[in-house]
C-alpha atoms as a PDB file:
ATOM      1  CA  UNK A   1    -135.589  31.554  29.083  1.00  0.00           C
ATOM      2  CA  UNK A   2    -137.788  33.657  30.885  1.00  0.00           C
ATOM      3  CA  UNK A   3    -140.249  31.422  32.993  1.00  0.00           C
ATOM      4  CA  UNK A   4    -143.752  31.860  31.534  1.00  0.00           C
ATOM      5  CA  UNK A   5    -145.250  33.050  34.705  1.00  0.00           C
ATOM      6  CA  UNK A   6    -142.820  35.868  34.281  1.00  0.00           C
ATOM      7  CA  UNK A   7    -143.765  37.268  30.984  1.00  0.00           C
ATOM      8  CA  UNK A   8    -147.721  36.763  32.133  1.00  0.00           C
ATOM      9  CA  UNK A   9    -146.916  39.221  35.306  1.00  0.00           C
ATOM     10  CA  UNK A  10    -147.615  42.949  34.860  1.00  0.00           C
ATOM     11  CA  UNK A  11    -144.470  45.394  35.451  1.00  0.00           C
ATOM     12  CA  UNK A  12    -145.644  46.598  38.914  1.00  0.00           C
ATOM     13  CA  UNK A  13    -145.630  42.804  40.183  1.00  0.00           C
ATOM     14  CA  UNK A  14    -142.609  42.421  38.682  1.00  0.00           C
ATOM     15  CA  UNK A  15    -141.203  45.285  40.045  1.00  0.00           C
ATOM     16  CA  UNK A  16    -142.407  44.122  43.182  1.00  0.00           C
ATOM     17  CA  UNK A  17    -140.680  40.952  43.151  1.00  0.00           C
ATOM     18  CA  UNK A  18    -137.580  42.407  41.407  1.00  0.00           C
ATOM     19  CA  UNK A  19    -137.506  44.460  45.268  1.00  0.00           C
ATOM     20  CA  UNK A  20    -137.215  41.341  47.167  1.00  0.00           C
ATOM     21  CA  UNK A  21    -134.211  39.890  45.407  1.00  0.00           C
ATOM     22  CA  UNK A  22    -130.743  40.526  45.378  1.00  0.00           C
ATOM     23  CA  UNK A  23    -128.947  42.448  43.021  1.00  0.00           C
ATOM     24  CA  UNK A  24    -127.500  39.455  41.697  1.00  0.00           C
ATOM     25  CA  UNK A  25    -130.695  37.403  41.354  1.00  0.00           C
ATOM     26  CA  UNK A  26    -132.631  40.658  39.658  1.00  0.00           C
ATOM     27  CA  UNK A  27    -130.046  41.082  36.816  1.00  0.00           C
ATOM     28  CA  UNK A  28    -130.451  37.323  35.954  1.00  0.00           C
ATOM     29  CA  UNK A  29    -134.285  37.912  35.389  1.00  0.00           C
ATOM     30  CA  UNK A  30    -133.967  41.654  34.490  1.00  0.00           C
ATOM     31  CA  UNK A  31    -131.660  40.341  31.826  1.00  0.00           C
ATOM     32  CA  UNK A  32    -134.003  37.852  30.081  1.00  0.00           C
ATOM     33  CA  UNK A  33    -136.572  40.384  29.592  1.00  0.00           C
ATOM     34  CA  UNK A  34    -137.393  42.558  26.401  1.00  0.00           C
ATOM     35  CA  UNK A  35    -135.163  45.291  26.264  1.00  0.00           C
ATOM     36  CA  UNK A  36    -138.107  47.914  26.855  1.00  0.00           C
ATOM     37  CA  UNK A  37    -139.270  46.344  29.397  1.00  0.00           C
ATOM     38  CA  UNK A  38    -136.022  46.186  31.023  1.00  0.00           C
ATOM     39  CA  UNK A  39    -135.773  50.233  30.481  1.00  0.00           C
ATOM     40  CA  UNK A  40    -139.533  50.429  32.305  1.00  0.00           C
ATOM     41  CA  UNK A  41    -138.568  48.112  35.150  1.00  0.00           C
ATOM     42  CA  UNK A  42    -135.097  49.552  35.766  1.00  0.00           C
ATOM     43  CA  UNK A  43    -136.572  52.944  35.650  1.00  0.00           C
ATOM     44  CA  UNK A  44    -139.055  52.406  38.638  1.00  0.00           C
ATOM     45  CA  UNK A  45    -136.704  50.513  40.850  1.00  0.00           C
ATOM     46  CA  UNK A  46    -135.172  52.317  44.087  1.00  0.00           C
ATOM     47  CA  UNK A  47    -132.353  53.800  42.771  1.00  0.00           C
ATOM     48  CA  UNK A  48    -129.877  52.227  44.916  1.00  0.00           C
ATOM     49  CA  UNK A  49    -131.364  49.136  43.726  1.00  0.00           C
ATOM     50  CA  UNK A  50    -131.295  49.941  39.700  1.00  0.00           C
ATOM     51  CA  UNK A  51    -127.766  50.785  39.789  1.00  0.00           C
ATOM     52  CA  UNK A  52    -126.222  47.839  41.564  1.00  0.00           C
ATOM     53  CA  UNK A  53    -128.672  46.093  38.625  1.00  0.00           C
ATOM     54  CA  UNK A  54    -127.471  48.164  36.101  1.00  0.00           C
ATOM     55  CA  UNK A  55    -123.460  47.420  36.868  1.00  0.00           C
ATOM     56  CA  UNK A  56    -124.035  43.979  37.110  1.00  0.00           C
ATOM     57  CA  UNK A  57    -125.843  43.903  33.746  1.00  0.00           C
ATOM     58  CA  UNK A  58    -122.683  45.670  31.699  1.00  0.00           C
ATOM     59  CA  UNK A  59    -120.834  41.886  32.022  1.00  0.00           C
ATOM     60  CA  UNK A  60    -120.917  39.281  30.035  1.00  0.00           C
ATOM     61  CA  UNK A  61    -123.163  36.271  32.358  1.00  0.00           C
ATOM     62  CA  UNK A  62    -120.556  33.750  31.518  1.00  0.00           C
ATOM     63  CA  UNK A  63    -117.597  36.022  32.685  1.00  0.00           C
ATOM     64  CA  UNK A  64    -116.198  36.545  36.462  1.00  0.00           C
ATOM     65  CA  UNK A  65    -118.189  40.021  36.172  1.00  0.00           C
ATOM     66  CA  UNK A  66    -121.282  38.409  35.424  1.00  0.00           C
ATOM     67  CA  UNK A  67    -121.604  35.945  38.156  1.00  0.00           C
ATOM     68  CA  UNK A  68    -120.044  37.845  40.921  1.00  0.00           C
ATOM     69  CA  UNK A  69    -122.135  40.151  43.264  1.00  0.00           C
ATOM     70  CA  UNK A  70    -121.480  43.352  44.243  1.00  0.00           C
ATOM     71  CA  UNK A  71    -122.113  42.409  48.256  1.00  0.00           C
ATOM     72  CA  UNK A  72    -120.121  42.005  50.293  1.00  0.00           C
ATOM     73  CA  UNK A  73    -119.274  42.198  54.448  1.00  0.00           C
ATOM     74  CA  UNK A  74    -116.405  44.951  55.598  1.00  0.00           C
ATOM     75  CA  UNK A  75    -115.132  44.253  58.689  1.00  0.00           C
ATOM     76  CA  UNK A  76    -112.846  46.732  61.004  1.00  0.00           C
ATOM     77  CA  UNK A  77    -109.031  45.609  60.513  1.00  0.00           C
ATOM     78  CA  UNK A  78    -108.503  45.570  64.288  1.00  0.00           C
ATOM     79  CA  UNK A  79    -111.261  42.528  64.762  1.00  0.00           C
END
């Protein structure tokens, strides 16, 4: 399911573009790729980065957990 311009990049462009995505839209690629190469990409993303990918990826993509995102805006109560 991965798109075949995907699998033809090399890990730092994917990395790269991995960067400019959100969380949400990096676990649906980082999720179609071959476990190893998950490991490798998730392993040389920021680390802020890599773990909002890395909770995402724990549910199920057909589940609530799997299609929510872990953004959100806080606002003051007195606003």
């Amino acid at each position: 399911r991965l798109p075949g311009f995907m699998r033809a990049l090399p890990e730092p462009r994917l990395r790269e573009l991995l960067v400019r995505l959100s969380p949400k839209d990096a676990v649906d690629l980082v999720q179609e790729l071959p476990v190893l190469v998950r490991r490798e990409v998730l392993s040389r993303l920021p680390s802020e980065l890599a773990a909002s990918v890395r909770s995402l990826l724990r549910y199920p993509e057909d589940t609530a957990g799997g299609i929510m995102t872990n953004r959100f805006i806080a606002l003051r109560e007195d606003m």
